[in-house]
Protein backbone atom coordinates (compact mmCIF):
# COMPACT_ATOMS: atom_id res chain seq x y z
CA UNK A 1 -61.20 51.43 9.30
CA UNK A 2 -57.83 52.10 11.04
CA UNK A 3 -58.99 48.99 13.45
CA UNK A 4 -60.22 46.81 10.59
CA UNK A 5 -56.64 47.26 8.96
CA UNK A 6 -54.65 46.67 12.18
CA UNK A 7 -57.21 43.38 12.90
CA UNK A 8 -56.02 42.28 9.36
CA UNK A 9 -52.81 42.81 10.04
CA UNK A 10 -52.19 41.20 12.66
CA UNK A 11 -54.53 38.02 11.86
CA UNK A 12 -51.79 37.76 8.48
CA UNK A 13 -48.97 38.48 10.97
CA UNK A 14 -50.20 35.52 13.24
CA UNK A 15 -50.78 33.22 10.76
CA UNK A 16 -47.79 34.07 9.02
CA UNK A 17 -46.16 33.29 12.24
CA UNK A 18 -48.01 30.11 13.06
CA UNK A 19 -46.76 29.17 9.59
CA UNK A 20 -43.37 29.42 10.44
CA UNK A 21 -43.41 28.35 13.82
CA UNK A 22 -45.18 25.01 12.26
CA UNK A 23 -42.64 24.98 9.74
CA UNK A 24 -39.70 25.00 11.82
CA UNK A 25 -40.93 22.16 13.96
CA UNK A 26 -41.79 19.95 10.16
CA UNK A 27 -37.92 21.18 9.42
CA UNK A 28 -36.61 20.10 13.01
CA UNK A 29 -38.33 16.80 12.72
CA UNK A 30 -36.90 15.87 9.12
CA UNK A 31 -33.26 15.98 9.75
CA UNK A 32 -33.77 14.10 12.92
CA UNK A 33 -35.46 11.36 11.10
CA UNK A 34 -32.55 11.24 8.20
CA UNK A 35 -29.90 11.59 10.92
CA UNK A 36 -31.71 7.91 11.94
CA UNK A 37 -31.68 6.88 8.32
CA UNK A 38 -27.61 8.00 7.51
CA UNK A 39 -26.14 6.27 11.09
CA UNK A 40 -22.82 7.04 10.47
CA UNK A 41 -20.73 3.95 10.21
CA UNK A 42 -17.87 3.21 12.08
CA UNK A 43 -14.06 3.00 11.08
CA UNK A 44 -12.72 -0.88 11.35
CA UNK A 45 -9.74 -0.34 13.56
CA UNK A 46 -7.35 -3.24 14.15
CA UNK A 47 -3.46 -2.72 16.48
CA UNK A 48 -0.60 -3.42 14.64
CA UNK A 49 0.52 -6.28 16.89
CA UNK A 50 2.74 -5.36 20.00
CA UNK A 51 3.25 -1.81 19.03
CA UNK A 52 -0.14 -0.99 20.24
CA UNK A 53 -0.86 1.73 17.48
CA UNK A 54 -4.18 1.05 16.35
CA UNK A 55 -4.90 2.12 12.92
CA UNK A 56 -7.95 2.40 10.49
CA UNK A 57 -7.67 -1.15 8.46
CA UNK A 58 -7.11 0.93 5.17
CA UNK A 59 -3.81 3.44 5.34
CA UNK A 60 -1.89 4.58 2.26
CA UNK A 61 0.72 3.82 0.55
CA UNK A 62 2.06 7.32 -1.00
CA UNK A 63 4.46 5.52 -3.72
CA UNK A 64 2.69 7.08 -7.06
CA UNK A 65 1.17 9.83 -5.63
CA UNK A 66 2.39 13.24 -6.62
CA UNK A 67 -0.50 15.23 -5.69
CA UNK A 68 -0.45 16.97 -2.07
CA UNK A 69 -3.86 17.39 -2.26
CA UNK A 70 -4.31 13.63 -2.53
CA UNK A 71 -2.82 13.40 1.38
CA UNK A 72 -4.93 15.88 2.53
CA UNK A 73 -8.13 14.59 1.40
CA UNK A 74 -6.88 11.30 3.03
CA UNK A 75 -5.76 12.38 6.38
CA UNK A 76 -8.81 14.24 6.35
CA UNK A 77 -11.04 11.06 5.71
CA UNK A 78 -9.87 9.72 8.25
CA UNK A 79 -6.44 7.88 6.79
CA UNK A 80 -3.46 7.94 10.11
CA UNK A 81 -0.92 5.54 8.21
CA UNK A 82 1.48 6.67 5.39
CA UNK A 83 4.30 4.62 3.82
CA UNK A 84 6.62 6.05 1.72
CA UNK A 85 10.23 5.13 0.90
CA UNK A 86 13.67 6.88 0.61
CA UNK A 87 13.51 5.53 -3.08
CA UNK A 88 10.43 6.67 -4.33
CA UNK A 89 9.85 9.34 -6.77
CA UNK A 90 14.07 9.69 -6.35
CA UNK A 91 13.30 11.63 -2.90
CA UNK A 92 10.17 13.33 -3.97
CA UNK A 93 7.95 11.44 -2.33
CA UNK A 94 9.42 11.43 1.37
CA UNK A 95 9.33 15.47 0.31
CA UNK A 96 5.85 15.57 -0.39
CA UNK A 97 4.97 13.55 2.40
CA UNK A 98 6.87 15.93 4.77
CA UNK A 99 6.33 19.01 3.27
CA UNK A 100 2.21 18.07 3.51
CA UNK A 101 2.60 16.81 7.23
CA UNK A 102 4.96 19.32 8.62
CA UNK A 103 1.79 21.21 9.87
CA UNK A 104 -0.17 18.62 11.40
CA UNK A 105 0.70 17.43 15.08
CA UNK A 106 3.28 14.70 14.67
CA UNK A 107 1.42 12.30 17.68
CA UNK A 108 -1.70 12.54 15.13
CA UNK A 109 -0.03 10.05 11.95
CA UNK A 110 1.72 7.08 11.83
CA UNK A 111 4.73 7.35 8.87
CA UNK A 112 7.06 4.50 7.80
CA UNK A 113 9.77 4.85 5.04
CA UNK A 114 11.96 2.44 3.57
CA UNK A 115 15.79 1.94 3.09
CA UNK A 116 16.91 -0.28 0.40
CA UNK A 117 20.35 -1.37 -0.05
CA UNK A 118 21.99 -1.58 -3.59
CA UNK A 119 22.49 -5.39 -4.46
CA UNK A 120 26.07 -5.18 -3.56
CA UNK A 121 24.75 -4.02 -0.12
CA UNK A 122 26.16 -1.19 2.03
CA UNK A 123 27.42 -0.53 5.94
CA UNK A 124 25.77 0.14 8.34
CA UNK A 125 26.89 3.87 8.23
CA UNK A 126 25.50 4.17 5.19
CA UNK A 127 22.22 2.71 5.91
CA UNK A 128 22.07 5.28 8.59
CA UNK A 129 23.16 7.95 6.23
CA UNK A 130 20.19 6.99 3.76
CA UNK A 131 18.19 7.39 6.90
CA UNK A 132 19.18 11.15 7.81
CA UNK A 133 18.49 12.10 4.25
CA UNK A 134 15.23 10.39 4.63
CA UNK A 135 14.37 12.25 7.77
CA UNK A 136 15.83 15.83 6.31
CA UNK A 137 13.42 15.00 3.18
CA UNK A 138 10.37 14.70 5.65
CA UNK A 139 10.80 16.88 8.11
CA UNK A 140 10.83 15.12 11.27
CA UNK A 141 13.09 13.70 13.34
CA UNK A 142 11.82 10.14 14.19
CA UNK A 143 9.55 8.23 11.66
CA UNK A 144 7.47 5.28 13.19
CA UNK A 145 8.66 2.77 11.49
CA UNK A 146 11.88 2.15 9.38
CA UNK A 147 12.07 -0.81 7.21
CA UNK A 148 14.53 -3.05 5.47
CA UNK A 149 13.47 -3.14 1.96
CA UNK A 150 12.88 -5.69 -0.55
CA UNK A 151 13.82 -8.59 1.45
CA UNK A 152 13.61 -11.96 -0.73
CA UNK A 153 15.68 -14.12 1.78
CA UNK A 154 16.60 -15.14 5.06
CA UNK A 155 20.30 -13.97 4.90
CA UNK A 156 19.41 -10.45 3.88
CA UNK A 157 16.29 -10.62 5.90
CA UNK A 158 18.96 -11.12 8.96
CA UNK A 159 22.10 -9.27 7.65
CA UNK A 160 24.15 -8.36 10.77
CA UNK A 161 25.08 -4.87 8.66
CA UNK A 162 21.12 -3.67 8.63
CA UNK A 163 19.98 -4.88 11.34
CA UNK A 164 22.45 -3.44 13.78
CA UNK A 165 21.52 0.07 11.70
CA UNK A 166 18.12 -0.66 12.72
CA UNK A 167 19.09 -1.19 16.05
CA UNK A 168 20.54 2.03 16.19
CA UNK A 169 17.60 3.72 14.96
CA UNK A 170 15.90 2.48 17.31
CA UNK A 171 17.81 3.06 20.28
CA UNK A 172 18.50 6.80 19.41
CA UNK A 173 14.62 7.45 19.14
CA UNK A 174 14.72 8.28 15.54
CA UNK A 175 12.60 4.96 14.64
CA UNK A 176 9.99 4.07 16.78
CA UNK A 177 9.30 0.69 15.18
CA UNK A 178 11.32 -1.55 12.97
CA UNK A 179 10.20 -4.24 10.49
CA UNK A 180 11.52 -5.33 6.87
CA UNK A 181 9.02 -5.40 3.92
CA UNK A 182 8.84 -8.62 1.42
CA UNK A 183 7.45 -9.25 -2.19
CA UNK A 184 8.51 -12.35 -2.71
CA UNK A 185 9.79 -15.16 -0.87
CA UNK A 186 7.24 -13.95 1.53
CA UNK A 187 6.92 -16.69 4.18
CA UNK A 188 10.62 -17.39 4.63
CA UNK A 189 10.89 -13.60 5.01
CA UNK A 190 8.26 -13.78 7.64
CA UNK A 191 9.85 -16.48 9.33
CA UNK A 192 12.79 -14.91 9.83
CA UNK A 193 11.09 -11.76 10.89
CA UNK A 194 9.52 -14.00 13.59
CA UNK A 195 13.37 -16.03 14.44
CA UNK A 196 15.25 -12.62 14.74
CA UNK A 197 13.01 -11.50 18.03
CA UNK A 198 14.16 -8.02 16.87
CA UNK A 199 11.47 -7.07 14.17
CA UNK A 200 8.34 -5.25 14.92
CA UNK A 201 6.54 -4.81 11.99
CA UNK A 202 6.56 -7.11 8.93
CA UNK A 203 5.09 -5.19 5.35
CA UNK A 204 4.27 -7.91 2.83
CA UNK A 205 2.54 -8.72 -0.08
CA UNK A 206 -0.66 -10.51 0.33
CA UNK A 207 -3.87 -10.60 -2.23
CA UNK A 208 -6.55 -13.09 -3.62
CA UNK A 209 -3.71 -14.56 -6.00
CA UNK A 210 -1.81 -15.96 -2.72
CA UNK A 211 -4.99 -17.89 -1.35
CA UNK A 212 -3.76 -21.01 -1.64
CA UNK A 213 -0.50 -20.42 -0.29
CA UNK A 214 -0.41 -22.35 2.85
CA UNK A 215 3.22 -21.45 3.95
CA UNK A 216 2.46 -17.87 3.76
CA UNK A 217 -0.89 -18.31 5.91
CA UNK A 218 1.75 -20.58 8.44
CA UNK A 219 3.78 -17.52 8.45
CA UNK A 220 1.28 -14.95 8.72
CA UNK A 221 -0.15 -16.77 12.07
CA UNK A 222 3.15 -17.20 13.48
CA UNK A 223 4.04 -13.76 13.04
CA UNK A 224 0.65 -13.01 14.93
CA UNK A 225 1.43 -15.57 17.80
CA UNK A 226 4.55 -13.69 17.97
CA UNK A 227 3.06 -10.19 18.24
CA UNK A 228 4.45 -8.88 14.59
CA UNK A 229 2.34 -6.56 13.32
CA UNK A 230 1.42 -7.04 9.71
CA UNK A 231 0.98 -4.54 6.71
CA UNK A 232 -0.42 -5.76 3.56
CA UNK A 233 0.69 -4.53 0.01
CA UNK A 234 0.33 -5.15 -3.60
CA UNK A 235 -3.28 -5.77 -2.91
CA UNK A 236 -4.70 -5.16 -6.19
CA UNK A 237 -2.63 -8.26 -7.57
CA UNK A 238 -1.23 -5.79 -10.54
CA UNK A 239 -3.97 -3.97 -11.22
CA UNK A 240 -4.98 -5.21 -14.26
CA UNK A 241 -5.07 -9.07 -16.11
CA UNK A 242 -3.68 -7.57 -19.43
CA UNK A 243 -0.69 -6.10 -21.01
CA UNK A 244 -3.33 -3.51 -22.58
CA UNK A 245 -5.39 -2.96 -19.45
CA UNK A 246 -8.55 -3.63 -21.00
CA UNK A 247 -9.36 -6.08 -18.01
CA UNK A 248 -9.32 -4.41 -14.67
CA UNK A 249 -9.00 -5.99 -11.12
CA UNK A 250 -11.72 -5.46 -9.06
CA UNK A 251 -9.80 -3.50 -6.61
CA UNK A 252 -12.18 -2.54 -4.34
CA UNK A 253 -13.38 -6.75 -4.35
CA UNK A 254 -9.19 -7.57 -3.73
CA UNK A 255 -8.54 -5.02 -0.93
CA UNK A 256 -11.79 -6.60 0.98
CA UNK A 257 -10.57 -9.91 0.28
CA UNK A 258 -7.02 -8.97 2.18
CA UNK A 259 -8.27 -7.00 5.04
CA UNK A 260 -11.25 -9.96 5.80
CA UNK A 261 -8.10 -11.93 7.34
CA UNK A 262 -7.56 -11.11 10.62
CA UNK A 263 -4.04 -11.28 10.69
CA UNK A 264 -3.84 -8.46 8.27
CA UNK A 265 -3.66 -5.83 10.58
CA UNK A 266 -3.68 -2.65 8.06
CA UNK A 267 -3.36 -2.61 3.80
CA UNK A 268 -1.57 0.39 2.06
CA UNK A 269 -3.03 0.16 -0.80
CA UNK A 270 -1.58 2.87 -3.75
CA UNK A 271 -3.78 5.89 -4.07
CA UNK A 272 -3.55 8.36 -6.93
CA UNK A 273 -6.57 10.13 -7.18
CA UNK A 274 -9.42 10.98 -5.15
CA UNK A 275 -11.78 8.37 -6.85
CA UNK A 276 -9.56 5.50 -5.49
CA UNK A 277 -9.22 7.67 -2.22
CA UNK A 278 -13.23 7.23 -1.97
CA UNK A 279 -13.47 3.71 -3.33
CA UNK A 280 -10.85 1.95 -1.10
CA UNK A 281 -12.02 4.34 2.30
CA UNK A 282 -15.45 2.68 1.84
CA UNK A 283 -13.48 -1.31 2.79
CA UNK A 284 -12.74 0.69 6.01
CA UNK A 285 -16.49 0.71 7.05
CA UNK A 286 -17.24 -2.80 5.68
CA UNK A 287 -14.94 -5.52 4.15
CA UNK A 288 -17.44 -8.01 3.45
CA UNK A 289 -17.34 -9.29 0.05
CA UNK A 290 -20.94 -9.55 -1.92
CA UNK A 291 -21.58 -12.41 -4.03
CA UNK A 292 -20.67 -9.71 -7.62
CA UNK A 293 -17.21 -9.17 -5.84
CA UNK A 294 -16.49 -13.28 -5.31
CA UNK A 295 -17.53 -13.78 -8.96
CA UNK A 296 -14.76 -10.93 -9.73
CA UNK A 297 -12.41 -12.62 -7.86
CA UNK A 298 -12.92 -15.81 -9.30
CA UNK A 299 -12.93 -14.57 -13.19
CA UNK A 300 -9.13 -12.58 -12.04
CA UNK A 301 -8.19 -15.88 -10.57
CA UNK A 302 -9.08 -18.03 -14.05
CA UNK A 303 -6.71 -15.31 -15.79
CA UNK A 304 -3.38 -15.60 -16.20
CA UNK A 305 -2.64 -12.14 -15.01
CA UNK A 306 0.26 -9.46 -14.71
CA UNK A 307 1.11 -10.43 -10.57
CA UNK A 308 4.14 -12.84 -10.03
CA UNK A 309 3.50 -14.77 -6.80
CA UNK A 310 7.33 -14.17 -5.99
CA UNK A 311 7.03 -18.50 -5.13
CA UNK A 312 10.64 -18.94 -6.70
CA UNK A 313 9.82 -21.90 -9.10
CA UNK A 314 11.83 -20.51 -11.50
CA UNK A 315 15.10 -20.10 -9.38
CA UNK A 316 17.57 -22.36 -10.68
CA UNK A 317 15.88 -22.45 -14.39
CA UNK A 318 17.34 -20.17 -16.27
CA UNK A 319 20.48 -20.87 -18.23
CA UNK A 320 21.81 -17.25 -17.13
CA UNK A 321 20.61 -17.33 -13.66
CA UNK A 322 18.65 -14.44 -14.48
CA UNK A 323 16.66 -12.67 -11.63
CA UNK A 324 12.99 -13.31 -13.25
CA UNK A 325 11.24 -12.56 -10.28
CA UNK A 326 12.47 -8.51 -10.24
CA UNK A 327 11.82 -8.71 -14.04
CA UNK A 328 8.05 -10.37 -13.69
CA UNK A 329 7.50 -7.63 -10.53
CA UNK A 330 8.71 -4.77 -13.01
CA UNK A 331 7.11 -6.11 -15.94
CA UNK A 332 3.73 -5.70 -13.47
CA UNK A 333 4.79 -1.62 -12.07
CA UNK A 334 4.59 -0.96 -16.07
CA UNK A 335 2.08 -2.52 -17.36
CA UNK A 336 -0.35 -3.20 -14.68
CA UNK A 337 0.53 -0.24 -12.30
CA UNK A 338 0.76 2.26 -15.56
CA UNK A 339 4.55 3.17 -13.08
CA UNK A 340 7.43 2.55 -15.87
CA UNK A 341 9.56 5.11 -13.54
CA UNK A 342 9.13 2.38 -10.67
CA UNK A 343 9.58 -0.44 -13.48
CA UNK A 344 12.74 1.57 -14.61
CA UNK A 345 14.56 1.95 -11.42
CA UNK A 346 13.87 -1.91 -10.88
CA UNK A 347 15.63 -2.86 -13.69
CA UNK A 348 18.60 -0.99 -13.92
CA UNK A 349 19.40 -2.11 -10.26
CA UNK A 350 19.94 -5.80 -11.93
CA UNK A 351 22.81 -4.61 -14.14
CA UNK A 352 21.47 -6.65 -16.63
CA UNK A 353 21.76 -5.83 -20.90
CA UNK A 354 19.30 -4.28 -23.08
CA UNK A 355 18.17 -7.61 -24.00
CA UNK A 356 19.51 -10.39 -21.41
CA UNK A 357 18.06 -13.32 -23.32
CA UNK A 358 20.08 -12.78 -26.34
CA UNK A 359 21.84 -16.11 -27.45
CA UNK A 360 19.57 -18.42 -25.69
CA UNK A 361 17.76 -20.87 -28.78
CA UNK A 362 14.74 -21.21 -26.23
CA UNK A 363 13.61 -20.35 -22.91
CA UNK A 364 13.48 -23.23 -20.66
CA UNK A 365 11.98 -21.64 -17.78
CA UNK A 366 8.55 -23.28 -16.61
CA UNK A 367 5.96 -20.64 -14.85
CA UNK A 368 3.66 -21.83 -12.83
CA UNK A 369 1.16 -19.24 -13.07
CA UNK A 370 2.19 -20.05 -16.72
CA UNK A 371 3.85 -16.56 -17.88
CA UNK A 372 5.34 -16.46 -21.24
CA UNK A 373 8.92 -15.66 -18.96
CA UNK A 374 11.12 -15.06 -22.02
CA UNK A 375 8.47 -12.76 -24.00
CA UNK A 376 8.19 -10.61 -20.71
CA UNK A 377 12.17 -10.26 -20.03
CA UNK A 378 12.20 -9.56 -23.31
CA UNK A 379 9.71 -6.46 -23.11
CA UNK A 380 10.44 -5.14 -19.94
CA UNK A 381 14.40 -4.90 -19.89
CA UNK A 382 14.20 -2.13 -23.44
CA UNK A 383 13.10 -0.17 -20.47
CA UNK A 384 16.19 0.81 -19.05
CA UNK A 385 16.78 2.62 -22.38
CA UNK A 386 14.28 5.13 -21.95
CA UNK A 387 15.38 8.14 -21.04
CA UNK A 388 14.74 8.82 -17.01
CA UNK A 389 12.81 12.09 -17.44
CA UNK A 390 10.48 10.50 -20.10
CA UNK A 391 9.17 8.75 -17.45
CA UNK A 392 8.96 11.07 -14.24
């Protein structure tokens, strides 16, 4: 009996262990075959001209976000480019930004921040001054590229003040790389980017909105000839068509639509939240558009929109010389961006009243993109009103 049990035994041990054995080998084969089935795709890398960093063709632009977490999840996605700006969030941001990355090997991320002289500009000491608190904020002592903000001109573009601050950046180590960034007036911008021989690194607006721009798309290849490298912003073309945002941009359709041009070298598009993070990090595998995202595209293009093309038609229009093209690009941070604090600290830069059309019988200012200009000034300038920490 004592036999029959230990023979019974055994026979359910055996086959217990055949069992297993057989289902290990099922289990082996199954994640080989979806290992085949989920080929991991590869990251789009493209260099940022003569500087030879090569980045992932999406990087981020930290402006909004207020969320360490948000860098985290990016850097560890994959993300090696952040732009920030000694501006931005009044200082917060560069603090974020530094406080997140002061624990992660400097040689493994790419940072840029911003300096950008008041309209009745500044000296070259205090350009460099704005630079040291920019560098104290972050933690570091070189960034990899420091840009002139906001340029809209040639003359500012070329300004013997900044550019010799640049220069000194440079030289002392604390800037690796040196470009200026543009939002409107973009190709003249460029062009003088490319004229100086000085700049390395040119950040400028570029989306579906500009297609038919041909100077810009002169400018962009020039720069490229020239060995520039080129970051794109305000991507998403504001965001949204409406005053209400009831009519979203395809933004994952408008950041493909900027990176498919070659010359774009990296995009830093605005990321707030970790569904964006995910959306826009998916363009860095593939940025081919499908036929859904053209049609979205097309539909934004019909629209009259919340993006000003920064192409200047207005200069010279207005009775008051008023600076519509700050007004249009703040009227978009609001309303389009959901960023009054950004739309705020635009305004009040222009020194303008709380309602800087006042007295005129009509507006005689002609948009092309065919903005209602004198409605929008209108709007956007009760902004400076608003108390500051309403806003933050």
């Amino acid at each position: 009996m004592a036999n029959t049990i230990f023979n019974r035994r055994n026979f359910l041990l055996l086959g217990a262990t055949a069992t297993v054995g057989m289902t290990a080998q099922a289990l082996q084969a199954i994640p080989a075959k979806k290992k085949k089935e989920k080929k991991k795709k590869k990251i789009i890398y493209r260099t940022l001209g003569n500087t030879g960093i090569e980045l992932p063709i999406v990087s981020m632009g930290v402006m909004k976000a207020d969320n360490p977490n948000i860098l985290k999840a990016a850097y560890e996605l994959g993300i090696r480019h952040f732009d920030t700006a000694n501006s931005y969030q009044e200082g917060r941001n560069e603090e974020m930004v530094g406080n997140y990355f002061k624990d992660i090997p400097r040689d493994k991320v790419i940072i840029s921040t911003k300096i950008h002289p008041p309209k009745e500009g500044m000296s070259t000491e205090q350009f460099l001054e704005k630079f040291e608190e920019s560098l104290k904020r972050l933690q570091m002592s070189y960034v990899d590229i420091l840009y002139l903000h906001v340029c809209d001109n040639r003359a500012y573009t070329l300004d013997p003040r900044y550019l010799e601050a640049l220069r000194r950046a440079k030289e002392s180590g604390k800037a690796r790389f040196v470009g200026c960034s543009t939002h409107i007036n973009m190709a003249e911008v460029i062009n003088a980017a490319v004229d100086s021989k000085f700049y390395d690194v040119v950040l400028t607006s570029y989306n579906f909105r500009l297609k038919d721009d041909a100077e810009l798309q002169k400018a962009l290849q020039r720069a490229n000839d020239a060995g520039l490298g080129i970051v794109a912003m305000k991507i998403m073309a504001g965001g949204f068509l409406d005053k209400e945002r009831k009519k979203p941009v395809n933004c994952k359709a408008a950041l493909k639509w900027a990176i498919s041009n070659p010359l774009i070298h990296t995009s830093i598009p605005g990321l707030t939240n970790f569904e964006m993070l995910k959306e826009n990090w998916q363009v860095a595998l593939n940025h081919n558009l499908d036929d859904q995202e053209r049609g979205d595209l097309q539909l934004a293009m019909n629209d009259t929109g919340l993006y000003c093309h920064g192409c200047l038609t207005c200069s010279g229009q207005c009775p008051k010389n008023l600076p519509i093209p700050d007004l249009m690009r703040s009227y978009m941070y609001n309303y389009g961006y959901s960023y009054p604090a950004k739309a705020q600290t635009t305004v009040a830069q222009l020194n303008l009243s709380y309602n800087p059309c006042e007295g005129c019988p009509g507006c005689t200012v002609a948009c092309p993109n065919g903005f209602d200009v004198r409605e929008r000034i209108t709007d956007i300038a009760r902004i400076k009103m608003v108390p500051t920490s309403f806003l933050v």
